[in-house]
Protein backbone atom coordinates (compact mmCIF):
# COMPACT_ATOMS: atom_id res chain seq x y z
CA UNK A 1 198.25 -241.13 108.37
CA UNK A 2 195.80 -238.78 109.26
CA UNK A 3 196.17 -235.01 107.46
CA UNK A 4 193.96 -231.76 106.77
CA UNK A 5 194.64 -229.97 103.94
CA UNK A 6 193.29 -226.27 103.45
CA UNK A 7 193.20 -223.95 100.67
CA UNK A 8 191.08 -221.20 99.21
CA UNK A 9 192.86 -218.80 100.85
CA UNK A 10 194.00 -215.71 99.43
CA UNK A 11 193.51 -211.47 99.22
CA UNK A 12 190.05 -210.48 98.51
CA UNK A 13 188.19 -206.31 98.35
CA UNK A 14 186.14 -205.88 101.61
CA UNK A 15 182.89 -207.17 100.02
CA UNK A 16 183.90 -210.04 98.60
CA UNK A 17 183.89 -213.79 98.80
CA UNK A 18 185.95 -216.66 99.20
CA UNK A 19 185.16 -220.69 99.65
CA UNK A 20 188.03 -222.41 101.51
CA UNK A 21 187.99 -225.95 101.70
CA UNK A 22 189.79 -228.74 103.34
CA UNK A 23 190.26 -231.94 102.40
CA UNK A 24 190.99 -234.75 104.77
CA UNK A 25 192.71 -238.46 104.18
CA UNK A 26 193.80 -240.89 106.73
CA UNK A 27 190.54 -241.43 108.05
CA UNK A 28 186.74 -240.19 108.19
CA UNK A 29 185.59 -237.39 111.06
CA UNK A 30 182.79 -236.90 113.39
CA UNK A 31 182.85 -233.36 113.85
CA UNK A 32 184.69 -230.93 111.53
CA UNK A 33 185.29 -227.23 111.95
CA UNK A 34 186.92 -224.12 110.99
CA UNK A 35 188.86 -221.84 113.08
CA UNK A 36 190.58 -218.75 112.15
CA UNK A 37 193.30 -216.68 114.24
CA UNK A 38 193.99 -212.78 113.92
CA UNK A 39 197.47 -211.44 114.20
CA UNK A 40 197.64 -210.98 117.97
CA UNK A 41 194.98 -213.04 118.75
CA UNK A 42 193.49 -216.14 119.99
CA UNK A 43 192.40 -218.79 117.95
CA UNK A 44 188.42 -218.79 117.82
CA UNK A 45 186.13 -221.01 116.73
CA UNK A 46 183.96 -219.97 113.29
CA UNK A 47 181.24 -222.77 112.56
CA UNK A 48 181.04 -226.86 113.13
CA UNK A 49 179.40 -229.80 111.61
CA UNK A 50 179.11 -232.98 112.74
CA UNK A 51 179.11 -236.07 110.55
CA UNK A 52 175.09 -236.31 110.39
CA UNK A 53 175.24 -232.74 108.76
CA UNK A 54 173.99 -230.54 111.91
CA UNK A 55 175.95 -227.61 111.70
CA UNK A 56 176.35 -224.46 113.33
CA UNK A 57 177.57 -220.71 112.87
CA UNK A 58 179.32 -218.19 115.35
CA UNK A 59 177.36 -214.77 115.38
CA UNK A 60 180.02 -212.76 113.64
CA UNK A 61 179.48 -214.96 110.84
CA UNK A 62 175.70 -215.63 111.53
CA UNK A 63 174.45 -214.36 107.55
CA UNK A 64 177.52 -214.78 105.75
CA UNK A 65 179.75 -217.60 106.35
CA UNK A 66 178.12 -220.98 105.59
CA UNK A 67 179.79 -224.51 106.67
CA UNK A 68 179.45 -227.67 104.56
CA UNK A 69 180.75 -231.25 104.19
CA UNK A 70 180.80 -233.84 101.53
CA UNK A 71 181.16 -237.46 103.29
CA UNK A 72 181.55 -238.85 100.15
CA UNK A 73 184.78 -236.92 99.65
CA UNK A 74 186.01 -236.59 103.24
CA UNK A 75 185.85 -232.46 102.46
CA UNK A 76 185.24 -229.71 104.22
CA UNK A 77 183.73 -226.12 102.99
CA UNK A 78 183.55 -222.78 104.24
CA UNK A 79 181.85 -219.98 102.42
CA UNK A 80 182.73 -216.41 103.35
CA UNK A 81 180.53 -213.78 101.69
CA UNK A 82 180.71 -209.81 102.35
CA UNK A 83 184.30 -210.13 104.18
CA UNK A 84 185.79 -206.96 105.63
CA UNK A 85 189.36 -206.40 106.87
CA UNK A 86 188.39 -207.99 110.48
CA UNK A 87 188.14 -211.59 108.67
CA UNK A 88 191.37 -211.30 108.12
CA UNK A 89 192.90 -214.83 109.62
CA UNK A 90 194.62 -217.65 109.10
CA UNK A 91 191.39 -220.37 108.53
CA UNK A 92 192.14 -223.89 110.04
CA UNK A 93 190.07 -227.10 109.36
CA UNK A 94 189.73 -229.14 112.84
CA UNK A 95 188.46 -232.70 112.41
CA UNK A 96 187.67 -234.97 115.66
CA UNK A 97 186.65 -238.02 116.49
CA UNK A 98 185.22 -239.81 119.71
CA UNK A 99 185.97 -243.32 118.85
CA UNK A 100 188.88 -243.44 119.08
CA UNK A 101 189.44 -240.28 120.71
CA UNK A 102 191.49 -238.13 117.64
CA UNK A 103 191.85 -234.73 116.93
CA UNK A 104 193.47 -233.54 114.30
CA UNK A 105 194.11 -230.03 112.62
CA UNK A 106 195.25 -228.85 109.44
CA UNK A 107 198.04 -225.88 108.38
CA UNK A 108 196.33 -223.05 107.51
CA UNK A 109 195.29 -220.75 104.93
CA UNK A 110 195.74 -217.00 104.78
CA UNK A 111 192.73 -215.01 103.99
CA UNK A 112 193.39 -211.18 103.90
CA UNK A 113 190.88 -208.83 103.70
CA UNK A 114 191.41 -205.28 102.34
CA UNK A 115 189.55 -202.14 102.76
């Protein structure tokens, strides 16, 4: 059974850092990515990586976020650095495959940001 697992989450100072990871089971990814959604909004897309290690960042995390993965362990890793209250989300790991054709996402975890 296929399943992404986040955590790292939490309530950090406007400034500060947090690493969320996600760990998956069930089966190995091509592509994995984070996503976060705001109270009240849609869900947007924060960086990818694909299985060969390309990755890429969106430009309102361009300088502070960082994406990672470790194959080995079928994780997933996002580094925030200088947060402030608009990265406040709920963070979701999305996995994918092609071959079979799978997508999969995870539950969530709350970061909070205050001022």
């Amino acid at each position: 059974q296929v399943q992404l697992v986040e955590s790292g989450g939490g309530l950090v100072q406007a400034g500060g850092s947090l690493r969320l990871s996600c760990a998956a089971s069930g089966r190995t990814f091509d592509d994995m990515d984070w996503y976060r959604q705001a109270p009240g909004k849609q869900r947007e897309l924060v960086a990818t990586t694909t299985r060969g290690g390309t990755t890429n960042v969106v430009d309102f995390a361009m300088c502070r976020f960082t994406i990672s993965r470790d194959n080995a362990k079928n994780m997933l890793y996002l580094q925030t650095n200088h947060l402030n209250p608009a990265d406040t989300a709920v963070y979701y790991c999305h996995a994918a495959t092609k071959y079979p054709l799978l997508d999969s996402w995870g539950q969530g975890t709350q970061v909070t940001v205050t001022p």
